[in-house]
C-alpha atoms as a PDB file:
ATOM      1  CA  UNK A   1       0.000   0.000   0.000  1.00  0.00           C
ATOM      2  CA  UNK A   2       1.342   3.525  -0.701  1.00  0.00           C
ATOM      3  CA  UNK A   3      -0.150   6.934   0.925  1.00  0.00           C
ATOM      4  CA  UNK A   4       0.539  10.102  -0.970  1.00  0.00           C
ATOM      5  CA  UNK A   5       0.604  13.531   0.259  1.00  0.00           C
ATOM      6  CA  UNK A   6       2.054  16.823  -1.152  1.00  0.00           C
ATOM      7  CA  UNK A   7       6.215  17.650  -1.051  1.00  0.00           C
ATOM      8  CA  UNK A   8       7.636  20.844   0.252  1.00  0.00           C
ATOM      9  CA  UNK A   9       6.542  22.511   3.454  1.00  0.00           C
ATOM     10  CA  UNK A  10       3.678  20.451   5.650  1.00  0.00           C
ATOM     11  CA  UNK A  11       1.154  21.534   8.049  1.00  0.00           C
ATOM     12  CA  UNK A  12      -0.590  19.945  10.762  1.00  0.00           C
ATOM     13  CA  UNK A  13      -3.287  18.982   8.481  1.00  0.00           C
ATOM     14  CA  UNK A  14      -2.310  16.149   6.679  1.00  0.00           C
ATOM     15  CA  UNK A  15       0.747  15.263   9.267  1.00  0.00           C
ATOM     16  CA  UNK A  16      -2.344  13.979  10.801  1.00  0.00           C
ATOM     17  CA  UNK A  17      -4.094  12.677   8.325  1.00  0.00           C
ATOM     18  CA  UNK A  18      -1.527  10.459   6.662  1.00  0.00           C
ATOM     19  CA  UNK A  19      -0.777   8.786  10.903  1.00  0.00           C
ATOM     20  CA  UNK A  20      -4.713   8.377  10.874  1.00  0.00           C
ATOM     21  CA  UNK A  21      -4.602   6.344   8.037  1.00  0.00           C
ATOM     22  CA  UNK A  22      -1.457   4.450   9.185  1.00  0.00           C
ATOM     23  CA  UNK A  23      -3.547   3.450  12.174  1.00  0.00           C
ATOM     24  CA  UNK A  24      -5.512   1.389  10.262  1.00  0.00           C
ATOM     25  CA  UNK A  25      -3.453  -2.217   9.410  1.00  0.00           C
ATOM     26  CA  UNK A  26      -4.440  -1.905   5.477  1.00  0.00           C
ATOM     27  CA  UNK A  27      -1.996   1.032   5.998  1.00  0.00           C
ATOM     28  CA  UNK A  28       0.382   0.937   8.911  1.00  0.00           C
ATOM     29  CA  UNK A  29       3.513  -0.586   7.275  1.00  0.00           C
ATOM     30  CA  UNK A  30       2.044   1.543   3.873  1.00  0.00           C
ATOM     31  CA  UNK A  31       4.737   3.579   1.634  1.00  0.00           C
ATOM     32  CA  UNK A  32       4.863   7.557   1.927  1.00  0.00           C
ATOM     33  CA  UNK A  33       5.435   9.465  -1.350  1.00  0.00           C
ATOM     34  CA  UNK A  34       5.426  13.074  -0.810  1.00  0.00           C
ATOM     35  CA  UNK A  35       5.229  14.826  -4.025  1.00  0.00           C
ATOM     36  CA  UNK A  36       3.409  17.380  -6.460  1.00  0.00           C
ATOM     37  CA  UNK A  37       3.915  15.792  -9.384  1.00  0.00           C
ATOM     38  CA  UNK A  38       0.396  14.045 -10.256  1.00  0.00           C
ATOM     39  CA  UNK A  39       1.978  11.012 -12.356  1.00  0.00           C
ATOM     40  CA  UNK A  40       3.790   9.928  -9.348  1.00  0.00           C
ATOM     41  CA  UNK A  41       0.872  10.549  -6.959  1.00  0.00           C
ATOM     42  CA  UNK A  42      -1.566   8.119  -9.497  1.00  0.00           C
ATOM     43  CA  UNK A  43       1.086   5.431  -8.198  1.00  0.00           C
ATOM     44  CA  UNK A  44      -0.534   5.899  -4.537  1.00  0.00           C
ATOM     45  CA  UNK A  45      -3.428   3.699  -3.243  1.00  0.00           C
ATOM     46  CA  UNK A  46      -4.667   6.913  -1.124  1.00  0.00           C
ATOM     47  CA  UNK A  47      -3.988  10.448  -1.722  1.00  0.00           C
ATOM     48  CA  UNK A  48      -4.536  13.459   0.784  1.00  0.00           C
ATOM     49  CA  UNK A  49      -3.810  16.830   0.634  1.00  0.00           C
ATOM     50  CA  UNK A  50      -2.843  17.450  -3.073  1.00  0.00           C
ATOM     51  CA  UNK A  51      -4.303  16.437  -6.284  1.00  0.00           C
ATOM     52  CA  UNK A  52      -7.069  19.203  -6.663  1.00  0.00           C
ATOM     53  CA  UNK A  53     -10.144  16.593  -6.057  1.00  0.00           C
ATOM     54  CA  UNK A  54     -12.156  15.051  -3.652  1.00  0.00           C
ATOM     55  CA  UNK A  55     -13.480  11.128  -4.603  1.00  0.00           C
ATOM     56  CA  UNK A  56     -13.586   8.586  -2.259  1.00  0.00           C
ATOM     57  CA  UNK A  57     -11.866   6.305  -1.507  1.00  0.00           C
ATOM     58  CA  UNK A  58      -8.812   7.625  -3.057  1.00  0.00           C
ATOM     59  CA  UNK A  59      -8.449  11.029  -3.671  1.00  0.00           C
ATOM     60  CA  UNK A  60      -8.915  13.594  -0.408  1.00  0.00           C
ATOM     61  CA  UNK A  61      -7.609  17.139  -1.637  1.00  0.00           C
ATOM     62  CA  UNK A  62     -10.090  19.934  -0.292  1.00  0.00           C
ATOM     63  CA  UNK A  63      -8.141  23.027  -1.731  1.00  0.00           C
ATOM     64  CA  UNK A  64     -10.709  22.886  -4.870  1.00  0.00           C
ATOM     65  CA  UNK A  65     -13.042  26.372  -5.092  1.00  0.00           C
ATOM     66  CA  UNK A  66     -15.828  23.826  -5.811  1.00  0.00           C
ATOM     67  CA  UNK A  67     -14.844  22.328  -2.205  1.00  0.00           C
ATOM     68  CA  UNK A  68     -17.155  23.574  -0.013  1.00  0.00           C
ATOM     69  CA  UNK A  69     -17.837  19.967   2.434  1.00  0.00           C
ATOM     70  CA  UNK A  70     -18.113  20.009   6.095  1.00  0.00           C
ATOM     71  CA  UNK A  71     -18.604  16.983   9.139  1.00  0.00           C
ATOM     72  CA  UNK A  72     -22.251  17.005   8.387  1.00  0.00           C
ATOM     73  CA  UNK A  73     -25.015  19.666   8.688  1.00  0.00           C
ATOM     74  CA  UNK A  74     -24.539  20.938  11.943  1.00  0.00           C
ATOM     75  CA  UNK A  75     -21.020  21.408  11.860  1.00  0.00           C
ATOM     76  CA  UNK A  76     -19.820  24.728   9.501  1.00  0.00           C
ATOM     77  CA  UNK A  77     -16.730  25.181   9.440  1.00  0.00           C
ATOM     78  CA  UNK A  78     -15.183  23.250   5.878  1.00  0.00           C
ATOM     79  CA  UNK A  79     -12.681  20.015   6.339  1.00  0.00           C
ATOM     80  CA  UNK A  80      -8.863  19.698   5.883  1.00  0.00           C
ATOM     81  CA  UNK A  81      -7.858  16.661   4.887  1.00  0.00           C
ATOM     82  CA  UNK A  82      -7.816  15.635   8.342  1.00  0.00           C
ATOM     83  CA  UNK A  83     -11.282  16.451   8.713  1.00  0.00           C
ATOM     84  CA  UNK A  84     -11.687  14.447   5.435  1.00  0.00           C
ATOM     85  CA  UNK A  85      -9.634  11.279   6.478  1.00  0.00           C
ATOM     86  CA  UNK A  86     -11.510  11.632   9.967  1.00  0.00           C
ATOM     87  CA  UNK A  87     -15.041  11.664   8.466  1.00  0.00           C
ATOM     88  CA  UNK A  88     -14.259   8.392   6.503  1.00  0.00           C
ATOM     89  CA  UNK A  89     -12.406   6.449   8.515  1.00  0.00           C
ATOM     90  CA  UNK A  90     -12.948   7.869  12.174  1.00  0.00           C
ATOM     91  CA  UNK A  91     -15.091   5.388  13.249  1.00  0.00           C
ATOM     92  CA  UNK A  92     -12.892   2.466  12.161  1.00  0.00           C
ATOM     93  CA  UNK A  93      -9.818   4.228  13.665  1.00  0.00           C
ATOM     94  CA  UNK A  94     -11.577   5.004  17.270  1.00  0.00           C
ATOM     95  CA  UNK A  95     -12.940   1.195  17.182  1.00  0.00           C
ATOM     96  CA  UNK A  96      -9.415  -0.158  16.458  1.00  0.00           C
ATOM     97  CA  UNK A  97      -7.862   2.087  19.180  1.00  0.00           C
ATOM     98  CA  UNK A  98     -10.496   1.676  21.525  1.00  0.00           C
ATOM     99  CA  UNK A  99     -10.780  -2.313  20.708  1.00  0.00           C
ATOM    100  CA  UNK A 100     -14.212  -3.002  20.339  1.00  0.00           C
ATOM    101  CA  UNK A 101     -16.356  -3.308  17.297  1.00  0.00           C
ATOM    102  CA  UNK A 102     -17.026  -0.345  15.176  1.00  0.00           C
ATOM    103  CA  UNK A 103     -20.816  -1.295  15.459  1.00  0.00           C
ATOM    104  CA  UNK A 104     -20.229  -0.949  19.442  1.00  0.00           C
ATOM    105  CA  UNK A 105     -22.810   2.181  20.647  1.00  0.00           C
ATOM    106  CA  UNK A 106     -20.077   3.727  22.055  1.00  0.00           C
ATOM    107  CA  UNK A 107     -18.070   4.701  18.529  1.00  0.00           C
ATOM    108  CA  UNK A 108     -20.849   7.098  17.386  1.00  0.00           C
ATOM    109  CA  UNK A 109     -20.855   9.262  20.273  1.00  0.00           C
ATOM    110  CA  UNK A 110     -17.076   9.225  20.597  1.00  0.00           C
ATOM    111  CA  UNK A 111     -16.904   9.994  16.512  1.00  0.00           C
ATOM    112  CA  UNK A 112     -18.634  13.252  16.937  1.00  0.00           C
ATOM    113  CA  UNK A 113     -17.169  13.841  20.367  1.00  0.00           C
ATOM    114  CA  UNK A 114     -13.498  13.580  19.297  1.00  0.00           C
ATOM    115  CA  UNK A 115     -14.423  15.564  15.996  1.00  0.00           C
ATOM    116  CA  UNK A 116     -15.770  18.447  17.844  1.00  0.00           C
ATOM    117  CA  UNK A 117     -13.175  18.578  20.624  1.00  0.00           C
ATOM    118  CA  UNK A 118      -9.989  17.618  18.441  1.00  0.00           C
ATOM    119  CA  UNK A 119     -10.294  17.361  14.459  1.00  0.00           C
ATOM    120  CA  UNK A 120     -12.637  20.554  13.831  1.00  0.00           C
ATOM    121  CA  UNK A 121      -9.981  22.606  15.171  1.00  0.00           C
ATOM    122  CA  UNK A 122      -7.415  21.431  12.888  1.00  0.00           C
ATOM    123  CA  UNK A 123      -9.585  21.842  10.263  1.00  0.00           C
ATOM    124  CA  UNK A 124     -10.413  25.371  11.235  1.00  0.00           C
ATOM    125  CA  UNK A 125      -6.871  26.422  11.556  1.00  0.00           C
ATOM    126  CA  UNK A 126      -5.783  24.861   8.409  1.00  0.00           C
ATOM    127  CA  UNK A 127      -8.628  26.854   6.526  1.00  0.00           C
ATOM    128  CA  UNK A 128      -7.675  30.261   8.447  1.00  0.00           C
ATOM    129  CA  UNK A 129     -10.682  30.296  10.809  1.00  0.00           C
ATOM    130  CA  UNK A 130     -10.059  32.458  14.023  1.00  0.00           C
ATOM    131  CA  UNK A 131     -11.811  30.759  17.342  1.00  0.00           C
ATOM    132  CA  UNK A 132     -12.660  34.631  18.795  1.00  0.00           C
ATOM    133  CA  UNK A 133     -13.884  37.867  16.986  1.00  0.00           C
ATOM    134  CA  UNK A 134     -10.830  39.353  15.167  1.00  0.00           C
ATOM    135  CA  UNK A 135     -11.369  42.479  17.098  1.00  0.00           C
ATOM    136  CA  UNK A 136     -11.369  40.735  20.822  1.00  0.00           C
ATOM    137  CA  UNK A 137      -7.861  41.216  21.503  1.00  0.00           C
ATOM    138  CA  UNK A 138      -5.884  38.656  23.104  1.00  0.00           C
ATOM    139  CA  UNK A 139      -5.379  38.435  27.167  1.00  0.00           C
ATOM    140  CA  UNK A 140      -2.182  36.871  26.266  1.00  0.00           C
ATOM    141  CA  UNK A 141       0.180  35.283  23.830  1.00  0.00           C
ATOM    142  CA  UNK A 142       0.155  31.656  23.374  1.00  0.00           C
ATOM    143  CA  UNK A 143       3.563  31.461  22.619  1.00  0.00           C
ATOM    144  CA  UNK A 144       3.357  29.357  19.436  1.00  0.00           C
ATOM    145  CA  UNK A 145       2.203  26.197  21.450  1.00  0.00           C
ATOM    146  CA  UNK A 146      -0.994  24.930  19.549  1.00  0.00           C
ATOM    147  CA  UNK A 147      -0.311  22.136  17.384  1.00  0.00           C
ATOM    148  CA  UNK A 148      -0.521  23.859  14.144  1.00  0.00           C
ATOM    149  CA  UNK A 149       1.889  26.411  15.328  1.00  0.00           C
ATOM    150  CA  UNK A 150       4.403  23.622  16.580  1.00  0.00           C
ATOM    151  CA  UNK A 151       4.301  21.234  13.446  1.00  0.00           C
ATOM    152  CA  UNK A 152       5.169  24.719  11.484  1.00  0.00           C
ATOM    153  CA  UNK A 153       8.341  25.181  13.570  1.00  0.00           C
ATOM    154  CA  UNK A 154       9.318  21.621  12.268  1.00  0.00           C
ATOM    155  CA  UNK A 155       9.250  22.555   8.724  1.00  0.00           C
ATOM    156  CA  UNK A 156      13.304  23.672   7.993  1.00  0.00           C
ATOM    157  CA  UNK A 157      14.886  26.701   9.452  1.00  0.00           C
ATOM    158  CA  UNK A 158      15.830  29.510   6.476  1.00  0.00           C
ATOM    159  CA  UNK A 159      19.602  28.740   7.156  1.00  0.00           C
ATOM    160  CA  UNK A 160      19.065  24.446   6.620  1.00  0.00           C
ATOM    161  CA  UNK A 161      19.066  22.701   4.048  1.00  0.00           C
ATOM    162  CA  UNK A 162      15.296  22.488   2.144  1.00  0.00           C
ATOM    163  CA  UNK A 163      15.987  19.711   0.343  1.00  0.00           C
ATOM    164  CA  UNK A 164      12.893  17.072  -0.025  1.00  0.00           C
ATOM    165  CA  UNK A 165      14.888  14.232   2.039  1.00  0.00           C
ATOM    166  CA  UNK A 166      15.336  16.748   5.077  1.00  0.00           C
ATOM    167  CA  UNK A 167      11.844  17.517   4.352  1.00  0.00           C
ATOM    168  CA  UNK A 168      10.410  14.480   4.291  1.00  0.00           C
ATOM    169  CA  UNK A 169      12.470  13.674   7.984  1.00  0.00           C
ATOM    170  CA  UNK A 170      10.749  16.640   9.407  1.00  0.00           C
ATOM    171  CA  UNK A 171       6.970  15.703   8.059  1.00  0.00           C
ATOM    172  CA  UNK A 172       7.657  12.549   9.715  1.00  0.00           C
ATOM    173  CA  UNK A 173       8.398  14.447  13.123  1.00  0.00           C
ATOM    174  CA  UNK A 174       5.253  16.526  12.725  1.00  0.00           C
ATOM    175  CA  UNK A 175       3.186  13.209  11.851  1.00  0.00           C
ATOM    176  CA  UNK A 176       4.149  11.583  14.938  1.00  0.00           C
ATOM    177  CA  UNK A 177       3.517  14.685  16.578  1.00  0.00           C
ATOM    178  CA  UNK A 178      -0.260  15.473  15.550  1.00  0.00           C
ATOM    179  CA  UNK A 179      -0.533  11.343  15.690  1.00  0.00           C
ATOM    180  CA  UNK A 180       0.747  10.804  19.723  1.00  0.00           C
ATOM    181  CA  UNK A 181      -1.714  14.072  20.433  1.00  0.00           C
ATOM    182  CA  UNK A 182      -4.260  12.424  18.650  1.00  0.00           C
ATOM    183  CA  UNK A 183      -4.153   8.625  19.721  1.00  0.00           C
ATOM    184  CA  UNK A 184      -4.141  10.660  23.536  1.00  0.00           C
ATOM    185  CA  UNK A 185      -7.236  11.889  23.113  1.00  0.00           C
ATOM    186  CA  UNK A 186      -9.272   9.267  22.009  1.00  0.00           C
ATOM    187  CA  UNK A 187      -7.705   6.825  24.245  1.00  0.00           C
ATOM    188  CA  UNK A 188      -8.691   9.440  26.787  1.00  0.00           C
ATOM    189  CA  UNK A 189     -12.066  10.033  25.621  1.00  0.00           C
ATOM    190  CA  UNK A 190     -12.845   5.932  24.636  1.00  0.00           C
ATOM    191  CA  UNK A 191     -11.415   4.595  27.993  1.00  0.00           C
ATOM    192  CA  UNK A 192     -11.800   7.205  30.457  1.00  0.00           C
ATOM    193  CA  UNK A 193     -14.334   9.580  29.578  1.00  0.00           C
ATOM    194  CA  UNK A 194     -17.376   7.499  28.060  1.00  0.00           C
ATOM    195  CA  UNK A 195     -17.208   4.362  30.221  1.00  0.00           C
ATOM    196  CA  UNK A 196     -17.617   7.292  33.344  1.00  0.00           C
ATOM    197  CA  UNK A 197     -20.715   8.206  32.917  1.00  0.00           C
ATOM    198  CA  UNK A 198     -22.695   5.137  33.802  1.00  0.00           C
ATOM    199  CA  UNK A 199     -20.637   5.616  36.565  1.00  0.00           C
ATOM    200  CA  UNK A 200     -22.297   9.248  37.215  1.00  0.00           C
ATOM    201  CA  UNK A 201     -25.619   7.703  36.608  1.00  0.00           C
ATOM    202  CA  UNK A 202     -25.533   5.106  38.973  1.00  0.00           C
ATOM    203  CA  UNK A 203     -24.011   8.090  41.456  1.00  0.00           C
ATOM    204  CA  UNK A 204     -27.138  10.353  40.290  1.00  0.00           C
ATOM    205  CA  UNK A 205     -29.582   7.784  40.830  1.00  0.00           C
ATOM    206  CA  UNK A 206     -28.606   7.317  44.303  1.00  0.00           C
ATOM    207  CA  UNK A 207     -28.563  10.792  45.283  1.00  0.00           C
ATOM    208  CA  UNK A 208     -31.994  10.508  47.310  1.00  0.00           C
ATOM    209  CA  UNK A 209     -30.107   8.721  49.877  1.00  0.00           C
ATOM    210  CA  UNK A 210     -28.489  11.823  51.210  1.00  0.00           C
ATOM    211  CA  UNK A 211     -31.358  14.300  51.262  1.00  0.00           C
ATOM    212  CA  UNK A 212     -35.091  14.086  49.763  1.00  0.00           C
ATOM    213  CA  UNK A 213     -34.073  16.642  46.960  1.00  0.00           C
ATOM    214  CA  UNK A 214     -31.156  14.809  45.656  1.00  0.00           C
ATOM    215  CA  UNK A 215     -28.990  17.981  46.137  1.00  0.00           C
ATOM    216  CA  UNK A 216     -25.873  15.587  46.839  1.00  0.00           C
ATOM    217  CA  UNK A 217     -24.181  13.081  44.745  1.00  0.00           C
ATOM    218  CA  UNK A 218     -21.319  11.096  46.127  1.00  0.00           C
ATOM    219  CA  UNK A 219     -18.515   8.830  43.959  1.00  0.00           C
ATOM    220  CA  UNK A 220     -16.505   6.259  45.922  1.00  0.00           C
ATOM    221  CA  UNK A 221     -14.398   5.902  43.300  1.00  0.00           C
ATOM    222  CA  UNK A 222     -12.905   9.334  41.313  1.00  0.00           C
ATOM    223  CA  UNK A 223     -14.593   9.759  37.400  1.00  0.00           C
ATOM    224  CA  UNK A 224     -14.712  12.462  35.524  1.00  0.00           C
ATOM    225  CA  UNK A 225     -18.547  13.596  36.160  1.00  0.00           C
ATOM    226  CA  UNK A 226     -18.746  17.103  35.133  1.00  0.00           C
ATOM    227  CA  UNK A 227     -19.640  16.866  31.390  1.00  0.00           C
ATOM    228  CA  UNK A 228     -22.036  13.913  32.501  1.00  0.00           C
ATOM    229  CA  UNK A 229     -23.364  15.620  35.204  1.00  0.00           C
ATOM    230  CA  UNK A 230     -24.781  18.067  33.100  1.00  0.00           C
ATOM    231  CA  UNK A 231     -26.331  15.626  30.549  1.00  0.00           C
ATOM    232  CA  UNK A 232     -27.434  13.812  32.362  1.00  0.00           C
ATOM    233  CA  UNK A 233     -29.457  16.355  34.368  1.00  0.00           C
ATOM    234  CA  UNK A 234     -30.743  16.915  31.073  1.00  0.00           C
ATOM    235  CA  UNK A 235     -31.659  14.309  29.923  1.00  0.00           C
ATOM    236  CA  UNK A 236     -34.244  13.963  32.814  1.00  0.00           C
ATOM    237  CA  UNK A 237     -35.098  17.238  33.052  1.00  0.00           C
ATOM    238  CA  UNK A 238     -33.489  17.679  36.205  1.00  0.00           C
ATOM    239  CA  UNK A 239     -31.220  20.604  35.243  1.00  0.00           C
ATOM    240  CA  UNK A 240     -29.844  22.226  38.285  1.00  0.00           C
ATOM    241  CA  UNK A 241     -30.551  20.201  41.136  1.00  0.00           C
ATOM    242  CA  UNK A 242     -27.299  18.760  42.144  1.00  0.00           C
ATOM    243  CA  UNK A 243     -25.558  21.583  44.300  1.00  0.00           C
ATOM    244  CA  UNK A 244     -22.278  19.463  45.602  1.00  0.00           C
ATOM    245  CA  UNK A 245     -20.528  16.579  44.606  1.00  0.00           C
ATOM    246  CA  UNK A 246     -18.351  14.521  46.708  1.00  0.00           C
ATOM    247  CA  UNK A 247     -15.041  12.610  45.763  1.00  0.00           C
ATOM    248  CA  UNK A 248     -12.467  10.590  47.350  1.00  0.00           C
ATOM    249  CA  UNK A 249      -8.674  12.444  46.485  1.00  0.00           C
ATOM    250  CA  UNK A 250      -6.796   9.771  47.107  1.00  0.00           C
ATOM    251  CA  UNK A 251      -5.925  10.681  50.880  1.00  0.00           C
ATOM    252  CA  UNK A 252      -9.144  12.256  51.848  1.00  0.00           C
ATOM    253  CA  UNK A 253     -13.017  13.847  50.707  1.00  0.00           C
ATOM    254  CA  UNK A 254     -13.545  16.617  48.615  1.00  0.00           C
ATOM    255  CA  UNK A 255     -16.562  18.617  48.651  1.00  0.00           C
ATOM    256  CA  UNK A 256     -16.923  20.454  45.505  1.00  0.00           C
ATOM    257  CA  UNK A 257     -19.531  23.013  44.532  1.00  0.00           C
ATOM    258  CA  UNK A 258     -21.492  22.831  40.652  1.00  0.00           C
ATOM    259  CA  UNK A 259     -20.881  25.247  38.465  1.00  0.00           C
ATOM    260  CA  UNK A 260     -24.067  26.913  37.253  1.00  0.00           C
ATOM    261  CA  UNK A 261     -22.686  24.843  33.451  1.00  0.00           C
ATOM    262  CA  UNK A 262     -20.110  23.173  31.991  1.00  0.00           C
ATOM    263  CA  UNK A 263     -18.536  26.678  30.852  1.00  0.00           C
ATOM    264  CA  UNK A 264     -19.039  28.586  33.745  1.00  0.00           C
ATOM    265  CA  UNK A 265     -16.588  28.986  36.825  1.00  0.00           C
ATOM    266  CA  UNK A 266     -19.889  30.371  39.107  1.00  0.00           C
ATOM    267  CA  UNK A 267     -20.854  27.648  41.401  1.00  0.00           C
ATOM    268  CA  UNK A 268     -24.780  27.263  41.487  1.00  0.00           C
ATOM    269  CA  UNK A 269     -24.455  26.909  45.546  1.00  0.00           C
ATOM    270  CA  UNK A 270     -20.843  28.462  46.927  1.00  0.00           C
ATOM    271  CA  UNK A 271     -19.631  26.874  50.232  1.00  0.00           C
ATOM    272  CA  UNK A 272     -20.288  29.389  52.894  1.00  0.00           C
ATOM    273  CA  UNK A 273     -18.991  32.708  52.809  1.00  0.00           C
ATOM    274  CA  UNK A 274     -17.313  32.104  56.970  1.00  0.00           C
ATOM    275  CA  UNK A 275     -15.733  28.718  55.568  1.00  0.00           C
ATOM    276  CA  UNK A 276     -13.955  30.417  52.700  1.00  0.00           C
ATOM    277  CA  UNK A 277     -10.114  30.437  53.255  1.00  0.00           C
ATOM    278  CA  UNK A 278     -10.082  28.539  56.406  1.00  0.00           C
ATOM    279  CA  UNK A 279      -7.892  25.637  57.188  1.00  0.00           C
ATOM    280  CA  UNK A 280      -7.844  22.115  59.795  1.00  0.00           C
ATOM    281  CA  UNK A 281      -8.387  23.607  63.338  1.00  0.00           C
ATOM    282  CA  UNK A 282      -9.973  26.899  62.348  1.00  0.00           C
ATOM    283  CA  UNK A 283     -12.298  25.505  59.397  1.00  0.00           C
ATOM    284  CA  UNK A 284     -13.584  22.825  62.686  1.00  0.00           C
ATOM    285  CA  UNK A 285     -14.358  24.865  65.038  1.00  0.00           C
ATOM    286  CA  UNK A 286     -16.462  27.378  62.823  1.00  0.00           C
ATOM    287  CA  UNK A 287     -17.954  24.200  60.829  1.00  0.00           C
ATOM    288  CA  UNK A 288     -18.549  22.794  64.032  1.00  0.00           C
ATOM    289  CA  UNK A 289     -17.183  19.070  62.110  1.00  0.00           C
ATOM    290  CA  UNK A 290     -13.878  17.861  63.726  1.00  0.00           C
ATOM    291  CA  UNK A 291     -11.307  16.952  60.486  1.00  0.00           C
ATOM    292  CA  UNK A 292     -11.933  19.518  58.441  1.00  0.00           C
ATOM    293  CA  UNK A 293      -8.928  20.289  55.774  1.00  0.00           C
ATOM    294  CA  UNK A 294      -9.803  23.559  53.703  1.00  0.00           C
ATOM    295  CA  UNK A 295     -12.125  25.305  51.983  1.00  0.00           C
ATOM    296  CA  UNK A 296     -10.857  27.556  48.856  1.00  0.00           C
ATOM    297  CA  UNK A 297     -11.788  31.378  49.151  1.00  0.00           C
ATOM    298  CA  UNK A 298     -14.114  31.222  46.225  1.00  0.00           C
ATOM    299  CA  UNK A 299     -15.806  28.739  47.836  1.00  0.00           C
ATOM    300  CA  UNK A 300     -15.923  25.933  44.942  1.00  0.00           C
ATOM    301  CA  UNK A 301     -14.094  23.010  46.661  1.00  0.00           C
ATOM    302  CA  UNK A 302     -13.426  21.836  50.090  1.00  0.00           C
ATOM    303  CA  UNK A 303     -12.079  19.167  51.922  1.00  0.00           C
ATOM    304  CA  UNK A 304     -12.385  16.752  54.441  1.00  0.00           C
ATOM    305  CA  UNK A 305     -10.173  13.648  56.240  1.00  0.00           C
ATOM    306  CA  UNK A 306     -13.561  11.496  55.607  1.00  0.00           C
ATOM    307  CA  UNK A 307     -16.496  10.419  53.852  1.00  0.00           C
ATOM    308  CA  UNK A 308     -18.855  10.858  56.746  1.00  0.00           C
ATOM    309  CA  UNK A 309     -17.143  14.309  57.171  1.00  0.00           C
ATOM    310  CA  UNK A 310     -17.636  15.438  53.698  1.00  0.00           C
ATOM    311  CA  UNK A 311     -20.920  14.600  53.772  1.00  0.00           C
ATOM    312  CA  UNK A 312     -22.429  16.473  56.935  1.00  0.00           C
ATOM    313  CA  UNK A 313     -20.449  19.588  55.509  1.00  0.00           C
ATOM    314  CA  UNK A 314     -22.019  19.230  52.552  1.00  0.00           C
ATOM    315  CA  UNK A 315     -25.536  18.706  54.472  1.00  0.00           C
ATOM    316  CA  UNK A 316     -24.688  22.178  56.177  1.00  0.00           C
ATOM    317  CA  UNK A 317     -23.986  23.665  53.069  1.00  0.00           C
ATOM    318  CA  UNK A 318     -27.486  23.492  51.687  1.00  0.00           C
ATOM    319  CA  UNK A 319     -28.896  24.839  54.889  1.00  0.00           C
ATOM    320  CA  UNK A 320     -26.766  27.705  54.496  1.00  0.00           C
END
């Protein structure tokens, strides 16, 4: 098998695309021509980036005026060839790193998650689409540490040599790059973040237990629940209702106050306003609950030695 992909300087783009198709065992031990000469590109089994047309399944240029395709028909903003690459094979490449069938019900929802939290940046950046109003200025610099603006420092320096050999080292650098980012992120959304949240909803459907209301949910074991919180608060209509979660860090409780949504850094239910900034001793004896540890002074975390701890502060917190 033999990927092909444009010579001379490379972008983030279709570093990524050409490791997304190498992920796939059709194409992992599969020959790289980089080149821009369209005789030598007909050669290739796949083609991405070049060739001035879009025809699956070989051909996966989207720098054609004509070219005008995005994820699907919610989604605006127009694919790279990552974007392309990801919308044919993502499924197949999240069920191979993943390891379960591509029919599994899990690969649809991580498809579009992973698109809209990972690829439809890349394609964005690649097609010169700002995240923020052109006018909002910046609150600071980002020093050249996206992943677009790394893979471009890869491409030669002005005083190297820019011959296609040392070119074609470098793409391979930025491949491996955009690839190790990429495999991290599904691997952390496919076997961390989906299999939590029937963890959150066995933790919301147990919430009666500490109060009538269900203001309090409580995980024994650490997930990551915001993100499911929230859905699944609306999926039952129950938006809002869960004021403080509690956790297990490791050596003790934590306490920690919603935010009002997934975006937002206002709590729906601050810890009281006398806890805020205390510590151990002095948090105890205003709390009135013997091993307390802290509570931050914006009141949207606290934390106790125990469970049983935890929980009355928490209790105290909603009579607040």
């Amino acid at each position: 098998m033999k990927i092909g992909t444009h010579s001379g300087t490379f972008h983030a783009d279709e570093s990524l695309a050409v490791y997304m198709l190498r992920l796939l065992p059709r194409f992992k031990d599969a020959e790289l021509l980089r080149s821009r000469d369209n005789e030598q590109l007909e050669t290739c089994d796949i083609i991405v980036d070049v060739g001035g047309k879009y025809e699956a399944p070989k051909y996966f240029d989207h720098h054609q005026r004509e070219f005008n395709d995005t994820f699907d028909d919610e989604h605006k903003t127009r694919l790279s060839s990552a974007g392309l690459i990801y919308k044919h094979f993502g499924k197949e490449i999240i069920a191979q790193l993943t390891e379960v069938s591509v029919d599994d019900a899990s690969i649809d929802v991580l498809y579009n998650k992973i698109y809209n939290e990972f690829i439809e940046a890349i394609d964005a950046n690649d097609n010169g689409i700002s995240a923020y109003p052109e006018d909002t200025p910046s609150s600071y610099r980002t020093g050249g540490i996206t992943l677009p603006s790394l893979v471009s420092k890869l491409n030669p320096l002005w005083t190297e040599p820019n011959t296609d050999e040392v070119l074609d080292a470098k793409f391979l650098k930025a491949s491996e790059l955009m690839g190790t980012a990429f495999v991290s992120v599904v691997e952390n959304y496919g076997k961390g973040w989906y299999p939590a949240k029937q963890h959150v909803q066995a933790a919301f459907d147990a919430r009666d237990q500490y109060g009538s209301e269900g203001r309090i949910v409580v995980f024994d074991t650490f997930v990551p629940w915001k993100e499911h919180l929230y859905t699944i608060e609306k999926e039952l209509g129950k938006e809002g209702e869960v004021l403080y979660v509690l956790y297990s860090d490791g050596k003790g409780w934590r306490i920690q106050a919603v935010a009002q949504s997934s975006s937002s850094f206002t709590s729906r239910k601050p810890l009281p306003e006398p806890w805020r900034g205390a510590r151990d001793e002095k948090m105890s004896e205003i709390t009135g609950v013997p091993g307390c540890v802290f509570t931050h002074v914006s009141g949207f975390i606290g934390g106790h030695k125990t469970r049983e701890g935890a929980l009355e502060l928490a209790k105290l917190a909603l009579q607040a």
